[in-house]
Each structure stands twice: as structure tokens, then as C-alpha cells.
C-alpha atoms as a PDB file:
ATOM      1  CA  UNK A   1       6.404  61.935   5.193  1.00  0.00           C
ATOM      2  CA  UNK A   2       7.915  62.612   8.455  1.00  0.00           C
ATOM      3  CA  UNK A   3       9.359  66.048   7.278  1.00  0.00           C
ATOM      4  CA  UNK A   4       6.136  66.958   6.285  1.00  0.00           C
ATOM      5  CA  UNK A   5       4.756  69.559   8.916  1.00  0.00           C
ATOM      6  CA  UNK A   6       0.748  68.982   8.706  1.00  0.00           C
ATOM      7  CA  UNK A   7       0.994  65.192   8.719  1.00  0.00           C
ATOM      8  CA  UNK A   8       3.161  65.706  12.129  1.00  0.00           C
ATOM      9  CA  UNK A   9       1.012  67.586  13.412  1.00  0.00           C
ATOM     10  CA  UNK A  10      -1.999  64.982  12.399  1.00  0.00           C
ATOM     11  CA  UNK A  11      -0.157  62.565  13.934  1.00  0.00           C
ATOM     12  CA  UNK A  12       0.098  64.179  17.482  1.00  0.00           C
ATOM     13  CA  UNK A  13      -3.048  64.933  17.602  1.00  0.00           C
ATOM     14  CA  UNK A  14      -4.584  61.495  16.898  1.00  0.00           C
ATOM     15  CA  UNK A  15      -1.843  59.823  19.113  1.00  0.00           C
ATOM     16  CA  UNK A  16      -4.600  58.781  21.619  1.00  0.00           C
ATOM     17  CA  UNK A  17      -6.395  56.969  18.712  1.00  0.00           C
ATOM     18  CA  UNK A  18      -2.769  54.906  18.327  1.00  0.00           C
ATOM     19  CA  UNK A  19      -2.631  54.365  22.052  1.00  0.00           C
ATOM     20  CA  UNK A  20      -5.929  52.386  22.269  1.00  0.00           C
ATOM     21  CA  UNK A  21      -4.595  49.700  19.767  1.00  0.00           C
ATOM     22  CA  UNK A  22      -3.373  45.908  20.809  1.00  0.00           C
ATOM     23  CA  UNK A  23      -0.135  46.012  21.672  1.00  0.00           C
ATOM     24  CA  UNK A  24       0.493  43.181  19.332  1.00  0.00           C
ATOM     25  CA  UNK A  25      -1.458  44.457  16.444  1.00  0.00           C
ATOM     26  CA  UNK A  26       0.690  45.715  13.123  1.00  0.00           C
ATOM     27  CA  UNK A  27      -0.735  49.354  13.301  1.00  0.00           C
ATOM     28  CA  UNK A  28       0.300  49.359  16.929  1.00  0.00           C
ATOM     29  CA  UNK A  29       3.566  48.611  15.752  1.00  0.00           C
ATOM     30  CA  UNK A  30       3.664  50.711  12.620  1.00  0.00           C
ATOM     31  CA  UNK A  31       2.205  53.624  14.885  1.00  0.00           C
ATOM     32  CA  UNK A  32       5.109  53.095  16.927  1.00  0.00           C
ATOM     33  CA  UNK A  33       7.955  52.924  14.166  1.00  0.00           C
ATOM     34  CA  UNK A  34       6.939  56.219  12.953  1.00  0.00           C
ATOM     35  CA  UNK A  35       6.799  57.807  16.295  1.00  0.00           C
ATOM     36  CA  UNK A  36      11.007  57.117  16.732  1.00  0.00           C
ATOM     37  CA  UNK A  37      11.503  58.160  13.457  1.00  0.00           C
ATOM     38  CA  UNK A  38       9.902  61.287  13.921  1.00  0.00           C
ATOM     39  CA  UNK A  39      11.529  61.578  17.499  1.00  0.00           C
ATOM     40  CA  UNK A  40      14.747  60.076  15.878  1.00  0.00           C
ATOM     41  CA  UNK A  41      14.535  63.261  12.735  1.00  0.00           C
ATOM     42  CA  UNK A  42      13.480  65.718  15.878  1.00  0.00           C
ATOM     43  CA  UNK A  43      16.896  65.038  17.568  1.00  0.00           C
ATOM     44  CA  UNK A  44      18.878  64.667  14.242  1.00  0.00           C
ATOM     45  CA  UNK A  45      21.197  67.459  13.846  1.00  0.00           C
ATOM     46  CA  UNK A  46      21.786  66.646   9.930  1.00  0.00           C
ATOM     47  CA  UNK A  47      19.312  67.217   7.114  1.00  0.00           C
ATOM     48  CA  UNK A  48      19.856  64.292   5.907  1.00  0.00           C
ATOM     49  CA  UNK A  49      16.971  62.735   6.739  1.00  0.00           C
ATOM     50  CA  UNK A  50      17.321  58.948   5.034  1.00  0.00           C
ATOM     51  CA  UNK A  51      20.312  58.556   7.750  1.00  0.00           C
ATOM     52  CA  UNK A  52      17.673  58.366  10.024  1.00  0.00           C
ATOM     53  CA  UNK A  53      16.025  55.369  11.679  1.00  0.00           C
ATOM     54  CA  UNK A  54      16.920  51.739  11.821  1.00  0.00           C
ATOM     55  CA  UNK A  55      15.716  49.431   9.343  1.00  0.00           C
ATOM     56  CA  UNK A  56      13.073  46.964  11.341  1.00  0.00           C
ATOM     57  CA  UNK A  57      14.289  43.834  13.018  1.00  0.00           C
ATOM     58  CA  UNK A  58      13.663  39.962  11.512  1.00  0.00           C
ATOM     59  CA  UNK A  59       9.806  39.445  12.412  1.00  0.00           C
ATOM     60  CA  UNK A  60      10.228  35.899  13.278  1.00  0.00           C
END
């Protein structure tokens, strides 16, 4: 999904929409997972893009 050109571009242009969620709210925190793995495949100099991104932490 994050390869995908139009959805990147969809998702900078509704970032303000993101940046008016709760802080603590799981689309705040989903919104924010994607945005470092699409920074993370930016600044990737492979095209091997399942090397990218860190599995998410223990949510307890």
C-alpha cells in the first residue's frame, strides 16, 4: 500500500484530517505507523520493501 503512488499522495493531503485525532485514539496511532513506514520506504535505499518498518511494540 505504501508503494502505491495515489494512496501516498491521498495520504499527504488528508494529513491535517490525521492531525486533529486524540493522541491516544487507535487511528491516531495507526495514522502514525504508516507515516514512518512511508518515511522509513522514502529513505530505504533497497527495493525490498517488507525489510522495512518495525513490527509494533507489546500494547500492554
Amino acid at each position: 500500500m505504501c508503494q502505491n503512488r495515489v494512496f501516498r499522495e491521498y495520504w499527504e493531503a488528508t494529513r491535517h484530517h490525521r492531525k486533529s485525532l486524540p493522541e491516544t485514539s487507535e487511528e491516531f496511532l495507526l495514522g502514525r505507523m504508516m507515516d514512518d513506514l512511508i518515511q522509513e520506504l522514502a529513505d530505504s535505499d533497497t527495493d525490498e520493501w517488507w525489510v522495512v518498518g518495525e513490527p509494533p511494540g507489546d500494547p500492554s
